[in-house]
Every structure is written in C-alpha cells, then in structure tokens.
Protein backbone atom coordinates (compact mmCIF):
# COMPACT_ATOMS: atom_id res chain seq x y z
CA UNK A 1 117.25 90.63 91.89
CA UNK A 2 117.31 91.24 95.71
CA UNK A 3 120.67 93.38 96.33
CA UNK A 4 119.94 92.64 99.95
CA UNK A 5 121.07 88.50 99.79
CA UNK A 6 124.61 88.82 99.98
CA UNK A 7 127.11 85.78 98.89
CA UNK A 8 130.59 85.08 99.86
CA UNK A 9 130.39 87.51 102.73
CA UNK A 10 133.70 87.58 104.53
CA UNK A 11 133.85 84.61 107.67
CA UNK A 12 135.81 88.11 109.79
CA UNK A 13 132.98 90.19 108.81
CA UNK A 14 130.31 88.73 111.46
CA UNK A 15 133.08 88.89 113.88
CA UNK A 16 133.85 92.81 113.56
CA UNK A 17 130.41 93.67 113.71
CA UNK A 18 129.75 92.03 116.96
CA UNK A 19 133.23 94.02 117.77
CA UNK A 20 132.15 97.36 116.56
CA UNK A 21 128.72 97.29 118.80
CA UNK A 22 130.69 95.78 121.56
CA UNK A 23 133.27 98.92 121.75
CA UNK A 24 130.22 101.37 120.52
CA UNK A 25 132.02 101.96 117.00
CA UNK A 26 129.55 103.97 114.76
CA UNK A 27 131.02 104.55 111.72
CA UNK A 28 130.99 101.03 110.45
CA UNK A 29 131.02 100.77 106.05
CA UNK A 30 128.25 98.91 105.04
CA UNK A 31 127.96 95.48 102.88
CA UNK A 32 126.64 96.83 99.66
CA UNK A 33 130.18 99.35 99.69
CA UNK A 34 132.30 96.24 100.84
CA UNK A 35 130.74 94.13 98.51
CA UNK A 36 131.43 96.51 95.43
CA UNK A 37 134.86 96.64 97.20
CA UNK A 38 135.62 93.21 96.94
CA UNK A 39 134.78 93.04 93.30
CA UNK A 40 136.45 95.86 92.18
CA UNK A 41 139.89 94.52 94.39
CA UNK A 42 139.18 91.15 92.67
CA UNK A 43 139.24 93.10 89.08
CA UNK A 44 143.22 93.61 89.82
CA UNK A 45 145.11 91.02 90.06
CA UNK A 46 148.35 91.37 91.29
CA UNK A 47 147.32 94.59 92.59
CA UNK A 48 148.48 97.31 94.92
CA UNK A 49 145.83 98.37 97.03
CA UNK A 50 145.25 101.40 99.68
CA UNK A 51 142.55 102.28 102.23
CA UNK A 52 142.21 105.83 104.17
CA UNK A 53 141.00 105.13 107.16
CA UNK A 54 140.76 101.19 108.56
CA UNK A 55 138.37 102.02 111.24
CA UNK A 56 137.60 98.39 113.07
CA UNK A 57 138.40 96.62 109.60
CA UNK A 58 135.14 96.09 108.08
CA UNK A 59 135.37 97.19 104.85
CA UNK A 60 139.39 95.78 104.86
CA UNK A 61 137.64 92.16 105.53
CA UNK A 62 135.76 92.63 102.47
CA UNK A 63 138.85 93.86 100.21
CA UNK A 64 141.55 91.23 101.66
CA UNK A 65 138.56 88.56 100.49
CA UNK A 66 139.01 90.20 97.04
CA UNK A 67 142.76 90.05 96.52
CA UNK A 68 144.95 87.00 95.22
CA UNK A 69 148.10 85.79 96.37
CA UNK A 70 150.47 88.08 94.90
CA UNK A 71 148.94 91.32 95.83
CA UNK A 72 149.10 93.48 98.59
CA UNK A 73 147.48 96.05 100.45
CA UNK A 74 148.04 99.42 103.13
CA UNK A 75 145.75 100.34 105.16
CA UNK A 76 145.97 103.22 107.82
CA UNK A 77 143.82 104.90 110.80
CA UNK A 78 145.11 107.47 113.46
CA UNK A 79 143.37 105.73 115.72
CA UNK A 80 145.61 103.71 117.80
CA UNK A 81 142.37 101.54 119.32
CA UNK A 82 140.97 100.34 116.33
CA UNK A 83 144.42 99.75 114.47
CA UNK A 84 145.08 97.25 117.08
CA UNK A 85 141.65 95.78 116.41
CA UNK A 86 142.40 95.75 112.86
CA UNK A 87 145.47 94.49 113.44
CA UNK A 88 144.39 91.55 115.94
CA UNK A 89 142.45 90.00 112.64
CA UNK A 90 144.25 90.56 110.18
CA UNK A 91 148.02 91.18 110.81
CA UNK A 92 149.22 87.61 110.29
CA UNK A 93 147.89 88.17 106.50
CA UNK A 94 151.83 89.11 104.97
CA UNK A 95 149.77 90.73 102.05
CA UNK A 96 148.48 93.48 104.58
CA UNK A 97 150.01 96.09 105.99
CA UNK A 98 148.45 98.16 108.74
CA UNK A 99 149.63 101.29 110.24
CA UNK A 100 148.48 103.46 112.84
CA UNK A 101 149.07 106.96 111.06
CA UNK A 102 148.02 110.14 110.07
CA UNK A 103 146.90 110.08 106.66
CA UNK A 104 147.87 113.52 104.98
CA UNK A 105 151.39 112.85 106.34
CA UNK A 106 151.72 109.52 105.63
CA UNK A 107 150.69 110.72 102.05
CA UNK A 108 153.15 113.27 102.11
CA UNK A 109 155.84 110.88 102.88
CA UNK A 110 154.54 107.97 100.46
CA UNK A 111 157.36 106.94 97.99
CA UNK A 112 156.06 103.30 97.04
CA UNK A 113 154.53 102.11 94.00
CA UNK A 114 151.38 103.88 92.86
CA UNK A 115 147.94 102.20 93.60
CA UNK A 116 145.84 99.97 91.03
CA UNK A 117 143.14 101.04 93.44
CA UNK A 118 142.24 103.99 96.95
CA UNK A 119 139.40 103.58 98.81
CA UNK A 120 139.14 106.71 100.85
CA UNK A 121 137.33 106.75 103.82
CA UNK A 122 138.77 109.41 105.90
CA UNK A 123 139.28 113.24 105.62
CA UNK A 124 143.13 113.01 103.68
CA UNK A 125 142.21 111.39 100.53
CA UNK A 126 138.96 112.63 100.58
CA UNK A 127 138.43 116.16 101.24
CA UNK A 128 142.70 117.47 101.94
CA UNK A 129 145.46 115.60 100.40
CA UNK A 130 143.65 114.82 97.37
CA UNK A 131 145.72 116.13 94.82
CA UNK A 132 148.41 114.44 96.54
CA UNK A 133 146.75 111.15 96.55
CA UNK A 134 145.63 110.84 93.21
CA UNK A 135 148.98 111.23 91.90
CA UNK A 136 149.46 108.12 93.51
CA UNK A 137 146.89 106.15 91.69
CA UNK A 138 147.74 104.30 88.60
CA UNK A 139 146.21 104.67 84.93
CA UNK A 140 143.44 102.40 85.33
CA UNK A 141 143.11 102.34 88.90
CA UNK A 142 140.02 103.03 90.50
CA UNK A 143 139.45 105.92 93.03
CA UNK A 144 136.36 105.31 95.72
CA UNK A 145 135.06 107.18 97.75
CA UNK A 146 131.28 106.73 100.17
CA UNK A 147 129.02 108.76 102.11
CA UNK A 148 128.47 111.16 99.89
CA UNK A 149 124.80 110.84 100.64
CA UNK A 150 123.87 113.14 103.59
CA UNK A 151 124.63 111.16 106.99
CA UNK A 152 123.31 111.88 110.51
CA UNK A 153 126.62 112.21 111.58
CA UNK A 154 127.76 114.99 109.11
CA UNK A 155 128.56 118.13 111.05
CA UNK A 156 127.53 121.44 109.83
CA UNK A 157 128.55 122.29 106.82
CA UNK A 158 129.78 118.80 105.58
CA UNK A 159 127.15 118.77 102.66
CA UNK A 160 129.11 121.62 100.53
CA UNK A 161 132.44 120.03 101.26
CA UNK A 162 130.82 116.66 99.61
CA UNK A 163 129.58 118.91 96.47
CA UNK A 164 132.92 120.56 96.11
CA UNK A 165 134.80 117.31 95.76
CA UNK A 166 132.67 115.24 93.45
CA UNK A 167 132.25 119.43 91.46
CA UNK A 168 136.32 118.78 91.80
CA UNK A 169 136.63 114.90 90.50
CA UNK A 170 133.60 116.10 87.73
CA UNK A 171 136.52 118.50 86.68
CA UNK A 172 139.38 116.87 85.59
CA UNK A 173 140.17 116.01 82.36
CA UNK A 174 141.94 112.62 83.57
CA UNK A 175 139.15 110.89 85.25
CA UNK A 176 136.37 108.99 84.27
CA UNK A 177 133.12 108.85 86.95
CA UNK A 178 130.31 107.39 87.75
CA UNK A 179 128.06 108.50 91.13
CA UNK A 180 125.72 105.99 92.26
CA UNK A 181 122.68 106.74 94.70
CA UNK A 182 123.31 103.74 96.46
CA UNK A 183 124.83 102.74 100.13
CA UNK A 184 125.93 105.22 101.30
CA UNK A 185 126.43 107.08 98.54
CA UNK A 186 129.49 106.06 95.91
CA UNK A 187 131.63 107.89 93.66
CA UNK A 188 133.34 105.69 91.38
CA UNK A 189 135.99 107.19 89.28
CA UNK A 190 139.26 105.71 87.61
CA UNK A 191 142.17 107.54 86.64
CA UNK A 192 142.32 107.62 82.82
CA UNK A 193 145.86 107.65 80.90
CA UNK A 194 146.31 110.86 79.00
C-alpha cells in the first residue's frame, strides 16, 4: 500500500493549490487530512457538517466531494480574502454555506441543529470555545482536529497548548479517541451517547 497515490482527488483541489501559491497562502491542509475528511463526511449521510476555519477551501473541496445530496455544510474564516476565494468556488453549491466570521462568536450565537461531524482548524473550536462547540456535536458525530504534530509555524509556546487539549479530549468520559501520527498530526474522536 502506497498512502501517497491518491484516488478521486477533488477536480477544485488542483485549482486552489495553484491559488494558494499564487496569493502566498501557507497554511494549506494537506491530502492525506482531506482525504480522511472526505471519507469520514461520506460515512454520514444526510449529514450536518461544520468547518473552523475555511482558509482558501482546500480541505472544504475535499469534504463537499464527500457529502450527498441531502446534506449540508458551514464553513467559516475571519478572513474576508480567502472567504471570497472560498466563496468564488464553491458558493453556487446550495448545500454550502460560507461565512466570513469570527468563530468563538459565531459559536456563541449558533442555534441550528447540532453537527454529525466539526473539523476544527482554527483557534475557536480548537484551543477556546471548545466546550462550547462540542455541545454542538451530535452522539456519533465525529470531532477532528490536525496539526497536532509540531509545525514550523507554531509560535512559542503552541506545543503545551496542543498537549493540554488532546490531555483535555483524553479526559472526558463522553468521547471516544484515537491520535494518529500521521499528516499533520490527527486527533480523531467522536462524541459517545451517555
């Protein structure tokens, strides 16, 4: 098995790589975390779906390939740039919404149905807002989470922040988990019902 030949990869995908090195966008999710992202979105059907931070829309192109017909998914950035990006591929899909907010108060004001699956790849829904945002996921619904493998980008101080949330998720009693050594590093964990 070569985990390096990729299948089905998203026709976008190509697209908003060429557009992340065109507007120097560095924090781009890799394949191996959209690929895993895909399948798990494909696992739901019918499913309610949420990403924490859109960035230029890589690892959205991967999830939207995922989903059926009937489901839907939110994604949000603060960044107004690469919301518009995002939005210039994908907001003629009626399945996606994309907004250009701040998470922690866009989780603060969230009143919708709860998630069948997160994918947080910002700072609310990762390392503030958490609390918050799991009470949003579903029994059954998976919470994901990357880079939790040191990165060269990490600022000082990032590493313990990284320990204290998967010390956090290892914690509670309704949560199953699995880390993984692998991307970028991947916490897998799905809410269990109690």
């Amino acid at each position: 098995m070569n985990q390096a030949e990729m299948i089905n990869i998203p026709e976008v995908y190509g697209k908003l790589l060429e557009k992340s090195s065109e507007i120097g966008f560095t924090m781009p999710s890799d394949v191996y975390i959209g690929s895993l992202l895909k399948t798990l979105v494909a696992s739901k059907p019918n499913g309610n779906f949420l990403e924490l931070g859109t960035g230029i829309g890589l690892s959205l192109s991967w999830m939207v390939d995922g989903m059926d017909a009937t489901s839907t998914l939110t994604t949000l950035d603060n960044d107004a740039e690469l919301v518009e990006i995002a939005k210039s591929y994908f907001g003629g899909d009626k399945r996606v919404t994309i907004s250009c907010a701040e998470g922690g108060s866009w989780l603060e004001e969230y009143k919708g149905e709860k998630f069948d699956l997160v994918f947080a790849d910002a700072w609310p829904g990762k390392y503030s807002h958490l609390e918050l945002m799991l009470e949003q996921l579903k029994p059954g619904g998976f919470y994901i989470v990357d880079d939790m493998k040191q990165q060269p980008n990490w600022p000082d101080g990032h590493g313990k922040k990284v320990l204290e949330l998967i010390r956090y998720l290892e914690g509670r009693n309704d949560m199953e988990l699995t880390k993984m050594d692998w991307s970028t590093g991947i916490v897998i964990a799905v809410k269990t019902i109690n």
